[in-house]
Every structure is written in structure tokens, then in C-alpha cells.
Protein backbone atom coordinates (compact mmCIF):
# COMPACT_ATOMS: atom_id res chain seq x y z
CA UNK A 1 -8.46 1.53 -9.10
CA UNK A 2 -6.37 0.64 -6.10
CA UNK A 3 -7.56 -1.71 -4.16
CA UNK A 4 -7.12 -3.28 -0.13
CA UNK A 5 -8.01 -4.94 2.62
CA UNK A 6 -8.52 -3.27 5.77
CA UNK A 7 -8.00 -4.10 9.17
CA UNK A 8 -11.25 -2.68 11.16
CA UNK A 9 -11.47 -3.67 14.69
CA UNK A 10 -9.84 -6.80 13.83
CA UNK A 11 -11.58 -7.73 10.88
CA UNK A 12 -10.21 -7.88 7.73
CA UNK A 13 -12.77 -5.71 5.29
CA UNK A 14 -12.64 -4.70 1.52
CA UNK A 15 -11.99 -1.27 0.60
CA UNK A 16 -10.83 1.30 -1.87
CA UNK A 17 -7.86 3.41 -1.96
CA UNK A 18 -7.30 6.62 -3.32
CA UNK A 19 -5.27 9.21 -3.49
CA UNK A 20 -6.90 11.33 -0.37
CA UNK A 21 -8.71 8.36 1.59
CA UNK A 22 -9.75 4.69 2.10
CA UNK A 23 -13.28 4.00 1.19
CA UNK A 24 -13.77 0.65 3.58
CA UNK A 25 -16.66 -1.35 2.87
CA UNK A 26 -18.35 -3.63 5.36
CA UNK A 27 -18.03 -6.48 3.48
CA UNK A 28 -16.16 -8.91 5.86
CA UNK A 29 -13.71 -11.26 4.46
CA UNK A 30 -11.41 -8.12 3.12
CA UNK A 31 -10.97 -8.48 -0.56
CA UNK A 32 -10.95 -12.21 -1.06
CA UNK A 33 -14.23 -12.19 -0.30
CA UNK A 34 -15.35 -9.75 -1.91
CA UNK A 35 -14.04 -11.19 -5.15
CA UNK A 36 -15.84 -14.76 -4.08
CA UNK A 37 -19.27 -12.51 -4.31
CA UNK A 38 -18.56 -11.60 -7.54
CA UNK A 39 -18.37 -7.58 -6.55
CA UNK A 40 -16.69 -5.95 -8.95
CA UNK A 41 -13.95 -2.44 -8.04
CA UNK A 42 -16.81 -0.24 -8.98
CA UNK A 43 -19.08 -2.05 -6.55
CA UNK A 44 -16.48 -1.79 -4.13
CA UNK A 45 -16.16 1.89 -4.09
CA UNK A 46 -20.54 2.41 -4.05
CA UNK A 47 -20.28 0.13 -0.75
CA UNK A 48 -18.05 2.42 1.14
CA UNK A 49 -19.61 3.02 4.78
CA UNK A 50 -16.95 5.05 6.04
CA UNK A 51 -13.60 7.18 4.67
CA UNK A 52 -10.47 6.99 6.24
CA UNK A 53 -7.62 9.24 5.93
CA UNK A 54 -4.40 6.89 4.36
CA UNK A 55 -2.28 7.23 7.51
CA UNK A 56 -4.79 5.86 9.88
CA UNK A 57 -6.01 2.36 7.82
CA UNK A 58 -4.30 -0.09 9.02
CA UNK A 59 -3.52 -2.55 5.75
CA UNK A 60 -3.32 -6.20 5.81
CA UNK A 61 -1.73 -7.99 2.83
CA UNK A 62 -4.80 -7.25 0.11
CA UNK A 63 -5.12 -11.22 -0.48
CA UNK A 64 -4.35 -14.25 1.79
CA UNK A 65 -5.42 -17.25 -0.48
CA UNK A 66 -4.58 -20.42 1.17
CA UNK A 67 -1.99 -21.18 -1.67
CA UNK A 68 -0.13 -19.56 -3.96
CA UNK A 69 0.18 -20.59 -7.79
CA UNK A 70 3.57 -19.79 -9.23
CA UNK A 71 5.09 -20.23 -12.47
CA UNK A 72 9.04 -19.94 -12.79
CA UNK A 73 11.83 -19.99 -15.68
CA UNK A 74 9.68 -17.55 -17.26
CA UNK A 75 12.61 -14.48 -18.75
CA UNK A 76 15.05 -15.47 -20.53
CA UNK A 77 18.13 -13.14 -18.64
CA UNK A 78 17.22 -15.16 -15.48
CA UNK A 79 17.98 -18.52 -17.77
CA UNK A 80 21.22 -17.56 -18.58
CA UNK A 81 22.23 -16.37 -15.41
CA UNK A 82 22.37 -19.71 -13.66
CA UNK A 83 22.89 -23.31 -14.37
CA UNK A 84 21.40 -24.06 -17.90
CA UNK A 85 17.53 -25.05 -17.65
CA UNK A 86 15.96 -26.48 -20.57
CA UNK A 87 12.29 -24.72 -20.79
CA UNK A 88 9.31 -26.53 -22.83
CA UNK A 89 6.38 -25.53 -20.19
CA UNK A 90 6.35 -23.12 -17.92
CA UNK A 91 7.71 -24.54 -14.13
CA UNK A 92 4.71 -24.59 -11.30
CA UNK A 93 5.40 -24.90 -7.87
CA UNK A 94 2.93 -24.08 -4.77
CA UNK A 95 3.64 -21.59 -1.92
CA UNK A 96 1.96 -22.19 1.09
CA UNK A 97 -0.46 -19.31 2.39
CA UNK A 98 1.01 -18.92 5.61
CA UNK A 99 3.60 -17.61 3.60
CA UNK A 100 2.08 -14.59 2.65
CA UNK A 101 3.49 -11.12 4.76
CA UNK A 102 1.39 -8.31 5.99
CA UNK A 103 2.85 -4.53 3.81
CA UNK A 104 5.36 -2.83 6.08
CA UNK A 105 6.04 -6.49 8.35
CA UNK A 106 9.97 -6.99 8.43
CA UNK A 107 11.63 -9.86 6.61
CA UNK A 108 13.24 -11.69 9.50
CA UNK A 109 16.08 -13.34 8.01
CA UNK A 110 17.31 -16.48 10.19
CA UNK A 111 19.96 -17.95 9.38
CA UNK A 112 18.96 -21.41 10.72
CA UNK A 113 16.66 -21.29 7.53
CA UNK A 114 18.43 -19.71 5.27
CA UNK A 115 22.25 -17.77 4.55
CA UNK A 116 21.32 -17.32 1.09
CA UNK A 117 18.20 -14.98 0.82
CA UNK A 118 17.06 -14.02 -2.34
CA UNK A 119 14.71 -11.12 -3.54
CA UNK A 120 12.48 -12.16 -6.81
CA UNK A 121 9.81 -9.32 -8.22
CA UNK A 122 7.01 -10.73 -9.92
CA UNK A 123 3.83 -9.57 -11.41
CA UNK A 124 1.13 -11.02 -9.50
CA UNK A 125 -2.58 -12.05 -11.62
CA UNK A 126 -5.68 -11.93 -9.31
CA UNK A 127 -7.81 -14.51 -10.56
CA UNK A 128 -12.16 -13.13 -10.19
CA UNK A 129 -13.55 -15.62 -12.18
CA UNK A 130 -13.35 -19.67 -11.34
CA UNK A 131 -11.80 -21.53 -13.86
CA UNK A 132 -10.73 -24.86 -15.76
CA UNK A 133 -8.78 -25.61 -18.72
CA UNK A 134 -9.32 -21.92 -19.93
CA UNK A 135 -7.91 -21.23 -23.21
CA UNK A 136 -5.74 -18.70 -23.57
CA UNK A 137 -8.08 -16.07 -26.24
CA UNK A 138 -10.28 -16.30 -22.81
CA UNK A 139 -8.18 -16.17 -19.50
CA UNK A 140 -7.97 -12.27 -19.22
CA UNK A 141 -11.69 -12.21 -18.54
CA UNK A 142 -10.73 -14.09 -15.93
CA UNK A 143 -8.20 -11.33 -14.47
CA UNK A 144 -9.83 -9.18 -12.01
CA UNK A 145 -6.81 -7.26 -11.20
CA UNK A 146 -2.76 -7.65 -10.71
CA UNK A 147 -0.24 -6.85 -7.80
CA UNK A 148 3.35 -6.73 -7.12
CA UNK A 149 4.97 -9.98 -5.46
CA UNK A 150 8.13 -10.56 -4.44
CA UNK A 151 8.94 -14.51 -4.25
CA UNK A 152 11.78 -14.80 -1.16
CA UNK A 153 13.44 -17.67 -1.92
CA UNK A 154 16.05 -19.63 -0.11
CA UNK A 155 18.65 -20.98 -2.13
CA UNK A 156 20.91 -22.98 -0.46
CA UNK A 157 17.59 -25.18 -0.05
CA UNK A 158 15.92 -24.58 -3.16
CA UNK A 159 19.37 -25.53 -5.66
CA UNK A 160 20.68 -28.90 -4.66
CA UNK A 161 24.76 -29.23 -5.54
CA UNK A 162 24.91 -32.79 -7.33
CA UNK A 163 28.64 -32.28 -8.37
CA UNK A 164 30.32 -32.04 -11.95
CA UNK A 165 28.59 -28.65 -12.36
CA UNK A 166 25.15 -30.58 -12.37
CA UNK A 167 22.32 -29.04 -9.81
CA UNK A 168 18.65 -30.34 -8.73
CA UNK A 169 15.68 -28.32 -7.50
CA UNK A 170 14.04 -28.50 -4.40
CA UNK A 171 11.24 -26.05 -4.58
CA UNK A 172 9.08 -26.67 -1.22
CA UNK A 173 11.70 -26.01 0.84
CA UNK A 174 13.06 -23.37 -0.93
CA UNK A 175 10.42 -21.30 -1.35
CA UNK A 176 8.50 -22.44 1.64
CA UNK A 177 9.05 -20.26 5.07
CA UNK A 178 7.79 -17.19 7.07
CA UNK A 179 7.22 -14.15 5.18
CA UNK A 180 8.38 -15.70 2.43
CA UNK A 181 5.50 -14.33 -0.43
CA UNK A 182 5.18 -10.62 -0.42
CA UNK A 183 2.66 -8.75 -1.88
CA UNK A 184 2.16 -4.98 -2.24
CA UNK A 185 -0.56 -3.26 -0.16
CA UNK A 186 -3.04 -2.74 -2.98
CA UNK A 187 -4.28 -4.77 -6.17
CA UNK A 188 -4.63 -2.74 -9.42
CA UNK A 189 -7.92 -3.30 -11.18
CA UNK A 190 -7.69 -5.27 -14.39
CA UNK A 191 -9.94 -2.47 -16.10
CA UNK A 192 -6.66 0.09 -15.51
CA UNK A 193 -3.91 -2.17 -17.19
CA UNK A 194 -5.89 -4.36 -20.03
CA UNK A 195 -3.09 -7.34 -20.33
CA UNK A 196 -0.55 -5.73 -18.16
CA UNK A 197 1.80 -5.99 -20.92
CA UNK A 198 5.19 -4.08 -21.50
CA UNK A 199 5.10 -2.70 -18.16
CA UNK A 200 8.36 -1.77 -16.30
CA UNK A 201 9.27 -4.28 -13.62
CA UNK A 202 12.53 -2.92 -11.14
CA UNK A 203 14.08 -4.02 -7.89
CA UNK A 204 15.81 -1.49 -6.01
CA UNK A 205 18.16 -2.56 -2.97
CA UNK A 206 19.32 0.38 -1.08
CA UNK A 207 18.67 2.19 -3.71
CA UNK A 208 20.80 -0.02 -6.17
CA UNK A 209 18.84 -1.14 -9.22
CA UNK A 210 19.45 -4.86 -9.40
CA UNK A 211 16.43 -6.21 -11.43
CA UNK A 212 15.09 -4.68 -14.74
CA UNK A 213 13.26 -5.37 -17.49
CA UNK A 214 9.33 -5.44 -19.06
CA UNK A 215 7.13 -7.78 -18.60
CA UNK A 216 6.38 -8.19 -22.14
CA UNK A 217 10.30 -9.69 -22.03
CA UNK A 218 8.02 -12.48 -20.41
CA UNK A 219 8.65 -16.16 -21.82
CA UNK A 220 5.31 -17.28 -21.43
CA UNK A 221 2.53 -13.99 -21.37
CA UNK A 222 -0.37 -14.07 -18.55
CA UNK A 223 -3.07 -15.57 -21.19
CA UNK A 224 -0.48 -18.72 -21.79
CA UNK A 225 0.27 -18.50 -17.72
CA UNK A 226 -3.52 -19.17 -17.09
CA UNK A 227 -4.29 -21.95 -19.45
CA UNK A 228 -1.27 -23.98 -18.10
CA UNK A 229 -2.40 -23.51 -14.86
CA UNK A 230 -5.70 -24.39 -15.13
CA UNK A 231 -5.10 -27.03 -16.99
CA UNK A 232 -3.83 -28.59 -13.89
CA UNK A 233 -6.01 -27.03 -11.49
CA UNK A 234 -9.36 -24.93 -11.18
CA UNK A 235 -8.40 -21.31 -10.29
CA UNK A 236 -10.41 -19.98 -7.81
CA UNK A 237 -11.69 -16.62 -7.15
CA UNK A 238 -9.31 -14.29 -5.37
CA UNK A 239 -6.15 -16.87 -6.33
CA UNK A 240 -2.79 -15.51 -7.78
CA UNK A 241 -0.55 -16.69 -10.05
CA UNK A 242 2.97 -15.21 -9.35
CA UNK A 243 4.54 -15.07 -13.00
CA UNK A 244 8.44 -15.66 -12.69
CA UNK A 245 11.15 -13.03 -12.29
CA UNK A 246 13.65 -11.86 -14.76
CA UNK A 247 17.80 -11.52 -14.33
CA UNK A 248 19.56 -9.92 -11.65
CA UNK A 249 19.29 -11.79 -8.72
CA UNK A 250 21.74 -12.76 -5.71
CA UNK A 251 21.69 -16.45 -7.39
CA UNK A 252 23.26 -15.30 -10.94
CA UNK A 253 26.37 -14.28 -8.74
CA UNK A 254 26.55 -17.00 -6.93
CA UNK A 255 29.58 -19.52 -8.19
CA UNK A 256 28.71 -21.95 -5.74
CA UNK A 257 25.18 -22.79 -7.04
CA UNK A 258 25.89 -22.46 -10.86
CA UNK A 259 25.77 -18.70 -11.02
CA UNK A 260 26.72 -17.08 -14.23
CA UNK A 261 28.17 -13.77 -13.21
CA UNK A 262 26.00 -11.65 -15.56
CA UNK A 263 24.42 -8.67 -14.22
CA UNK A 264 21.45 -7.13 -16.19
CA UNK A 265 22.24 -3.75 -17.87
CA UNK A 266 22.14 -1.04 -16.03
CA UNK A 267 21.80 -2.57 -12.53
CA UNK A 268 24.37 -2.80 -9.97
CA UNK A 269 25.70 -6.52 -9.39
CA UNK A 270 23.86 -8.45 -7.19
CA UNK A 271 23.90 -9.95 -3.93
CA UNK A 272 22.04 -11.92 -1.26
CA UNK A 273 19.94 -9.53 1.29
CA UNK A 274 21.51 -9.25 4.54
CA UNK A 275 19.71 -7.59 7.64
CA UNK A 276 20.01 -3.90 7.18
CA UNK A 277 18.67 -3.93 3.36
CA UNK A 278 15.71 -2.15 2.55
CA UNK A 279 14.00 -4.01 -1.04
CA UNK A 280 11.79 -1.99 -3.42
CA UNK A 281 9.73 -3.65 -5.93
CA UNK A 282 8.12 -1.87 -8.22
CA UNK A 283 5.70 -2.23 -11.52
CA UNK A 284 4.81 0.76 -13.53
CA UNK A 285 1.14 1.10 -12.78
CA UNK A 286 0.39 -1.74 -10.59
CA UNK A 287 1.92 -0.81 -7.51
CA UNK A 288 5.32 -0.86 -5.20
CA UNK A 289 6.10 -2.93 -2.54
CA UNK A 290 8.69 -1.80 0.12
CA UNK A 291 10.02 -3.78 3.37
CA UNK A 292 13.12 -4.13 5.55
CA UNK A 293 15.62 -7.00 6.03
CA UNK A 294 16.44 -7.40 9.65
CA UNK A 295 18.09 -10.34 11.86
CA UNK A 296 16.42 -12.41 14.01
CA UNK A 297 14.93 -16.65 14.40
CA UNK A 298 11.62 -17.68 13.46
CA UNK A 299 11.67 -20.04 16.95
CA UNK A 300 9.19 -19.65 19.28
């Protein structure tokens, strides 16, 4: 089951899509809060109040939790195609919320913030169920559904150049800006994908296939992703956990910042996105997540 949040009159409301409508609910709070109440996708769809054809719902991005939990380092190809990392845990870093893009809004790239922008597909985990130092036999009853993210990152802030082919990390700021964190238009319904494991995970560019693999080529698997998390902090309802990305991205070509050169098999080498670029992301049965590159500042 597909599921969104709807823009009604200017309030953001939970609803259902399918393949010939959107069932929108009343519920305000779109599908965060829906989740906080516990309501389940089946619940969802009995609460309908009105149908709308596809074309005329206006989306807005299905979640906007105020941060975003994200794990990196977490496929192997994307190891070896940069600087050497040594991996023990997986690597957490926060997003910010404001972060988080509406489907369809343009990725204004601004080159005050950034000249090397960087696509990164992810599978996204929606948390339902609050937790705390889950163990991992228990965190997919915690899953209420998962969604296609794509991490923009910049990195000419986010890889530091120490010299003598040694390189630091600077996360916030790399990963930290406007539109930044995309996610698709809809949230797949854990019930449809128990695990979400071995599922195909591509980028497109153009048309140019520059990212893909499984995710069962996943370092660390969801259940493993949700203990370590939570054994930091509690997961709230309607939270996501981006899970890493594998091999392929502008950053393994890029000599300057300890790129490797190796392109995945089958993909086209890579490159940083440049206004003009159209980026697909796409997961076999979660969902795809489409939007345009184009030039422009984030000053106001």
C-alpha cells in the first residue's frame, strides 16, 4: 500500500494512493500523524472522506520529521571507491528537517554552497512504533513502512583535504542545506515488503545508470540499523533512518578528495550533478523518486 500526505486547502492530511485515485483522510497532521495515533495503512484507507483523481492531489513530501537519522559506510563498493574507511559500527550523522524537499521541487544547486553536488539513493525505514535499545530479532515490528531517499551531499564540505592522501569528515555541513534530503512521494507499507531485503536499488542520471546494486549487498541489514540507532536514541513514531548508499557516486571519481576511479558494473562513470540533470532513484517495490537539477542561490 502506497502511502502520502496530501496538501488540502493548506493542510497537510494522510491519505492513500492507488493506482486510479487518492483516498485523503481527514486526519490532519498528513502521515506523521497519523503514524503518532497508531493508525495503521488499512485504517488509513477505511478513513478516506473523499477520492481524488492522481493528477489533481497536490503531494507534500509523505514525512517531515524534525530530524533525520542516517547511517553511512554501509556497502562495501562505496568503501572502496574513496579514501580507505575502517568500518566497526555503522557511521550516524543527523540531517536537519528543514532539509527535507517537497516530490517534484527543483534541486537548486548554488554554488556559494556547494561545486561538488552529489546524488546518494538510500532506502529509507519509517519507524511506527517508539523505541529504545531494540534488539535486532525485534526492530522490524517496529517498521511501519519504507521509502526512497536520496541523501544530497556536498562534498567539498563534507571531505576535509588534510594532505599526504589523508582526509577528515565534516558531516553537518556536508550534508546540511536546502533540499538537501529527498524523499519519494509515497511510503510503501511494511506489510508489502517484509524486511525489504534483496531489493534492486538504481540511480539513473539522464538516463545513465550510475548506482546499482541490492540492498541485501547492505553492510549492516535494517534489523542491525535499528538496534544501533536506538541504542543511542529513542526512535520515534513517523522517524526515518536513511540506510547508506552503495558505489557509483560523483565522489569515487573524484581525485581530488581521495576518489578511487572505480565505476560499479554496468553503470556509466560518474559525475557531480550540474543544473540541467534530471536524477532518478529508484527501489524495486518501494517507490521512485524523480527531480531536476537547476541553477540558482539559496539567498534571500
Amino acid at each position: 500500500m502506497r502511502l502520502v500526505t496530501v496538501l488540502d486547502h493548506g493542510e497537510r492530511r494522510a491519505g492513500v494512493l492507488t493506482d486510479g485515485e487518492v483516498l485523503v483522510t481527514s486526519l490532519p497532521g498528513g502521515l506523521d500523524g497519523a503514524i503518532a495515533q497508531g493508525l495503521g495503512p488499512a485504517e488509513l484507507a477505511s478513513r478516506a472522506h473523499r477520492r481524488v483523481a492522481p493528477e489533481e492531489a497536490v503531494l507534500d513530501a509523505p514525512l517531515r520529521p524534525p530530524v533525520v537519522f542516517c547511517t553511512g559506510q554501509n556497502y562495501a563498493d562505496h568503501l572502496s571507491e574513496k579514501a580507505p574507511v575502517v568500518v566497526d559500527e555503522p557511521e550516524f550523522f543527523l540531517k536537519a528537517g528543514q532539509t527535507i524537499a517537497a516530490p517534484g521541487e527543483p534541486c537548486v544547486r548554488d554554488e556559494t554552497m556547494t561545486k561538488k553536488l552529489d546524488y546518494e539513493t538510500e532506502l529509507g525505514v519509517v519507524i511506527g512504533r517508539a523505541g529504545r535499545n531494540i534488539p535486532p530479532e525485534r526492530a522490524l515490528d517496529h517498521v511501519y513502512g519504507y521509502v526512497v531517499v536520496n541523501d544530497l551531499s556536498a562534498r567539498d564540505r563534507q571531505v576535509v583535504i588534510l594532505g599526504e592522501g589523508r582526509y577528515g569528515s565534516a558531516l553537518g555541513p556536508g550534508k546540511n542545506f536546502d533540499g538537501a534530503t529527498r524523499l519519494a512521494p509515497w511510503v510503501t507499507s511494511a506489510g508489502d515488503l517484509p524486511g525489504a531485503e534483496s531489493l534492486s536499488l538504481t540511480t539513473r542520471v539522464n538516463g545513465e545508470l550510475r548506482q546499482s546494486t541490492t540492498t541485501g549487498s547492505m553492510l549492516f541489514p535494517v534489523p542491525a540499523l535499528i538496534a544501533f540507532v536506538s541504542s543511542l536514541l529513542t526512535l520515534p513514531p513517523a522517524s526515518v533512518i536513511a540506510t547508506g548508499t552503495p558505489g557509483g557516486t560523483g565522489w569515487g571519481r573524484d581525485a581530488e578528495l581521495g576518489g578511487t576511479g572505480r565505476t560499479p558494473p554496468g553503470c556509466a562513470p560518474a559525475r557531480y550533478l550540474v543544473p540541467g540533470d534530471t536524477v532518478v532513484s529508484e527501489i524495486e517495490r518501494v517507490g521512485v523518486l524523480e527531480f531536476e537539477v537547476t541553477p540558482g542561490s539559496s539567498t534571500s
